[in-house]
Every structure is written in structure tokens, then in C-alpha cells.
N, C-alpha and C. Protein backbone atom coordinates (compact mmCIF):
# COMPACT_ATOMS: atom_id res chain seq x y z
N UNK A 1 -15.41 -16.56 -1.74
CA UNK A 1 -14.34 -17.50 -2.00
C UNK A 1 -14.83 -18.50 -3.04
N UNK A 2 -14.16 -18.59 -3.75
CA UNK A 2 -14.15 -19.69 -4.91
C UNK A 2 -14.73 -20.99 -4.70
N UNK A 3 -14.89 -22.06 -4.94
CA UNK A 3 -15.52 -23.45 -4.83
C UNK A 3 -13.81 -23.98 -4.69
N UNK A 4 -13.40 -24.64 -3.28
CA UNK A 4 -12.44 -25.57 -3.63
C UNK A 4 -11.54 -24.76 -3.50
N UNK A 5 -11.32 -23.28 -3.35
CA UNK A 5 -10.30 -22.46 -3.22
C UNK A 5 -9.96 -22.41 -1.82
N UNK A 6 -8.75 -22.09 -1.36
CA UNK A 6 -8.40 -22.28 0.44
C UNK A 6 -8.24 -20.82 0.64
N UNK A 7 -8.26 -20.08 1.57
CA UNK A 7 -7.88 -19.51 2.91
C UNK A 7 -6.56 -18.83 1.42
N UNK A 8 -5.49 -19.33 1.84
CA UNK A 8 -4.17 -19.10 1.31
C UNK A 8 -4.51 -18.94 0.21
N UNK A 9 -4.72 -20.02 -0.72
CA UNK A 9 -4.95 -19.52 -2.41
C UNK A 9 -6.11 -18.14 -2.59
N UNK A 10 -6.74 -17.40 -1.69
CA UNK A 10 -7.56 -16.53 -2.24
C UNK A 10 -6.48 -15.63 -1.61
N UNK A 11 -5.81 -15.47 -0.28
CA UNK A 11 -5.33 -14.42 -0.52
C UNK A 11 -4.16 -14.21 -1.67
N UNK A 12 -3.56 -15.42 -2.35
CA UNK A 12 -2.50 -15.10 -2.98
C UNK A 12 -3.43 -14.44 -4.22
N UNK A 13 -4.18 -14.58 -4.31
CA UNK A 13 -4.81 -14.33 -5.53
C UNK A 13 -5.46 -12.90 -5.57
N UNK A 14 -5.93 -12.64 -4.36
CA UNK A 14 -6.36 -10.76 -4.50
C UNK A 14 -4.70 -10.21 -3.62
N UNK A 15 -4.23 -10.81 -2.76
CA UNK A 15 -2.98 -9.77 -3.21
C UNK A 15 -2.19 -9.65 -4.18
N UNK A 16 -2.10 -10.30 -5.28
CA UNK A 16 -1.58 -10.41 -6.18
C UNK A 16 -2.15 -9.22 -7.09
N UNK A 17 -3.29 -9.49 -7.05
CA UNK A 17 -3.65 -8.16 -7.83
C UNK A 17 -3.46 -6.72 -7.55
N UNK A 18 -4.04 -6.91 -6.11
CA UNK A 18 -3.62 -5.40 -5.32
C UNK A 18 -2.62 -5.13 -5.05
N UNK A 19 -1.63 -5.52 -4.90
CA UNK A 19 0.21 -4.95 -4.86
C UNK A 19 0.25 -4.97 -6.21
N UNK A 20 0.14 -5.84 -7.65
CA UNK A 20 0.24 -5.25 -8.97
C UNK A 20 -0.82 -3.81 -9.13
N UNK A 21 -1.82 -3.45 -8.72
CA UNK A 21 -2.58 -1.85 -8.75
C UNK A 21 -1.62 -1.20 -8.17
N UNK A 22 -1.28 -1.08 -6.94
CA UNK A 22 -0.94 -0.10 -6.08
C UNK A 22 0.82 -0.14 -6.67
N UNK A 23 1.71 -0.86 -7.57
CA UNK A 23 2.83 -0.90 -8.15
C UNK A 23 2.37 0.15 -8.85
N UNK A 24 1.63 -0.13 -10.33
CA UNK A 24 1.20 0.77 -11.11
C UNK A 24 0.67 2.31 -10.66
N UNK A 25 0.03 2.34 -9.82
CA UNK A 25 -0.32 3.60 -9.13
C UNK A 25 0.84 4.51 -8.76
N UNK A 26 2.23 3.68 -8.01
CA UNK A 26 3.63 4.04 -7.87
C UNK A 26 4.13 4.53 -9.36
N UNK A 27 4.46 4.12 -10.67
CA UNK A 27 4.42 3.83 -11.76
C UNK A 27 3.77 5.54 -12.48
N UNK A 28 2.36 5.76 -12.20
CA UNK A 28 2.15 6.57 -12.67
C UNK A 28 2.32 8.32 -11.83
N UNK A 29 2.29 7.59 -10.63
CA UNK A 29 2.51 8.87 -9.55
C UNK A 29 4.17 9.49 -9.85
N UNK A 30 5.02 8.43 -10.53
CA UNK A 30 6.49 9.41 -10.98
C UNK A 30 6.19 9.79 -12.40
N UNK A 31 5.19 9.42 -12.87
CA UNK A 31 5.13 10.70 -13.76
C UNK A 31 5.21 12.17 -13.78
N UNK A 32 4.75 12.19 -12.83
CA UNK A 32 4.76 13.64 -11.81
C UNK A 32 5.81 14.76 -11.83
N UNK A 33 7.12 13.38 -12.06
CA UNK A 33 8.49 14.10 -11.46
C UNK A 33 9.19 14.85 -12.60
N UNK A 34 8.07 15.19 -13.49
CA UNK A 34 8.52 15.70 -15.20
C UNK A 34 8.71 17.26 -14.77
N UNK A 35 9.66 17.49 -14.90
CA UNK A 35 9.72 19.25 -14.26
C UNK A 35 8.85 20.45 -15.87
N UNK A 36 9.04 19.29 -17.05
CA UNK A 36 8.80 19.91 -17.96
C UNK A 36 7.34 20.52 -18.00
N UNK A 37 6.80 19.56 -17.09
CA UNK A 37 4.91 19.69 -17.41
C UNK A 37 4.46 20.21 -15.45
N UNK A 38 5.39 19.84 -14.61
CA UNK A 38 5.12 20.37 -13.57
C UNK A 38 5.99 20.91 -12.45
N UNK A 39 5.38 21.59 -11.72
CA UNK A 39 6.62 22.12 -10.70
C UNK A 39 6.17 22.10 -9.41
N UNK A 40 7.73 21.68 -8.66
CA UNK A 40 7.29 21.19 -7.16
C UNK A 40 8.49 21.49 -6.58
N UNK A 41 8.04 21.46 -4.95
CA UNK A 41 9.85 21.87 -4.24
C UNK A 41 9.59 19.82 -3.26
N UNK A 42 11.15 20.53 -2.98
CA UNK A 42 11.57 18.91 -2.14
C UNK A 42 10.50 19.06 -0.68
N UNK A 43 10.01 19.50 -0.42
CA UNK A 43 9.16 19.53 0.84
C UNK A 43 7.85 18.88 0.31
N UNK A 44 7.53 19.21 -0.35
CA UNK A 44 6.38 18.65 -1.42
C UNK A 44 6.62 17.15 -1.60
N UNK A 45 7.60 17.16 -2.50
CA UNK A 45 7.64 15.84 -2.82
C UNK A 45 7.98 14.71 -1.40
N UNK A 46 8.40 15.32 -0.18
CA UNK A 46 9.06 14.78 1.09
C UNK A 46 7.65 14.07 1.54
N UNK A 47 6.62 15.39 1.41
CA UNK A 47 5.47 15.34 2.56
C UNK A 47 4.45 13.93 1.48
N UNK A 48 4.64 14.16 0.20
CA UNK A 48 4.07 13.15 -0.40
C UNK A 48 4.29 11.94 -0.50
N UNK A 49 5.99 11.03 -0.12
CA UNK A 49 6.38 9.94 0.16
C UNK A 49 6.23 9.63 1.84
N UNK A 50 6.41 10.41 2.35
CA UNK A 50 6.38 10.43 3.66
C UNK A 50 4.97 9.92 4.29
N UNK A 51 4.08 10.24 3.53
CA UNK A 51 2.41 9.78 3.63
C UNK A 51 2.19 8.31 2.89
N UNK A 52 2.79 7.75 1.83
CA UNK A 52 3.25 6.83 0.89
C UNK A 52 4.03 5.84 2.25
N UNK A 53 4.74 5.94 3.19
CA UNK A 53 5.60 5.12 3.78
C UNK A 53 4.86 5.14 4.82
N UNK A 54 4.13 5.86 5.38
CA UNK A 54 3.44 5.81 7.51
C UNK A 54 2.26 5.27 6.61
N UNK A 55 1.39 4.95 5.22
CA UNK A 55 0.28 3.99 5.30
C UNK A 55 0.91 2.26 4.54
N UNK A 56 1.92 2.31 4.46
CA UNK A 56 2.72 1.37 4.47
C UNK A 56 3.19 0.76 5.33
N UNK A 57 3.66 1.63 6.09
CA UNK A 57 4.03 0.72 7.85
C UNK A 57 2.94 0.35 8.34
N UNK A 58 1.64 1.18 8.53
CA UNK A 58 0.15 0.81 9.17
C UNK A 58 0.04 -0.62 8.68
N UNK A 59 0.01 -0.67 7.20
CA UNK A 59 -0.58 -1.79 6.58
C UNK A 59 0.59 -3.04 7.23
N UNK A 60 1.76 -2.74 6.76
CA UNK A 60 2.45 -4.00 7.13
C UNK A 60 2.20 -4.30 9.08
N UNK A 61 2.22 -3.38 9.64
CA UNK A 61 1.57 -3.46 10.90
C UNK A 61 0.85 -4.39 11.34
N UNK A 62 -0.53 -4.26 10.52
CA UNK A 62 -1.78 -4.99 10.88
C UNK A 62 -1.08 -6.62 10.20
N UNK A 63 -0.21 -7.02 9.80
CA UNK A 63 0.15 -7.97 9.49
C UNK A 63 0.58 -8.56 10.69
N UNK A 64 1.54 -8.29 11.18
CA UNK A 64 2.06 -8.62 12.25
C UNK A 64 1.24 -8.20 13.96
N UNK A 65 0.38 -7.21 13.98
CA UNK A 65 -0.03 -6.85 15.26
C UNK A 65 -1.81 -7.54 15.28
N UNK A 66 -1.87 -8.43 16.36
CA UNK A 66 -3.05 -8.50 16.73
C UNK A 66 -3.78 -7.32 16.13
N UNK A 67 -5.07 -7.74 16.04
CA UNK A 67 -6.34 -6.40 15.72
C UNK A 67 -6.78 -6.51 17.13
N UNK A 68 -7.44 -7.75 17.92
CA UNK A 68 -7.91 -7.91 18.78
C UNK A 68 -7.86 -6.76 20.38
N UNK A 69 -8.03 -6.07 20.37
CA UNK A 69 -7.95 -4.87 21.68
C UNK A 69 -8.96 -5.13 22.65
N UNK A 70 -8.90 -6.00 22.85
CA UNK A 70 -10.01 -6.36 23.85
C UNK A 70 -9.38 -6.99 25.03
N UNK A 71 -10.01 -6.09 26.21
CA UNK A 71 -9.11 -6.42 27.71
C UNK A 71 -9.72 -7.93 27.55
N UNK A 72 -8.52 -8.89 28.33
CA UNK A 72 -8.32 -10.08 28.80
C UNK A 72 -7.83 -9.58 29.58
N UNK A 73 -8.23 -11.00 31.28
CA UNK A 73 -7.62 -11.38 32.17
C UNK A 73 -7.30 -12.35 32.30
């Protein structure tokens, strides 16, 4: 962490970067969808968003769900 930087300002600052990567990564992955240079069926392309959205829910998950799994009484 930075000198003087908080908690909040570092994460705005590496998520900022990492949702702009992982945009671009989106960005270049429909390049893909060029039938001219490649070929694919809709099951393909299903099973490849479909993996794209369940590590998307994980992630937004851990936002909202405790990590903590540890029995309390």
C-alpha cells in the first residue's frame, strides 16, 4: 500500500485496473466470433460464456459471502 493511501483508495485503484484488463480480454475474446478466420457451433460458444458467467458469480460471491467457515458457537 502506498504511503498515505487508505484501505478504499487502493482498492479503487487495482480494481480499476483489473476490470479495465479483464474488459479488454472480453474485447479481444469476440474477436473470435469472425466466422471468416474461424469456426464454431452454438454449444461451443454456450459452454464458453457459460464458464465466463459461474467465475463471475464466484467472484461477485466472495463479495458479499463471508470467507470465514469456521464453526462458532
Amino acid at each position: 500500500m502506498n504511503k498515505g493511501e487508505t484501505k478504499n483508495d487502493r482498492f479503487k485503484r487495482i480494481v480499476t485496473k483489473r476490470t479495465n484488463n479483464i474488459l479488454n480480454k472480453i474485447r479481444v475474446l469476440s474477436n473470435c466470433s469472425n466466422k471468416n478466420s474461424y469456426n464454431y457451433t452454438f454449444d461451443e460458444v454456450n459452454k464458453v460464456f457459460n464458464t465466463i458467467e459461474k467465475a463471475t458469480r464466484e467472484a461477485r460471491n466472495k463479495f458479499y459471502f463471508s470467507k470465514n467457515k469456521n464453526f462458532k458457537l
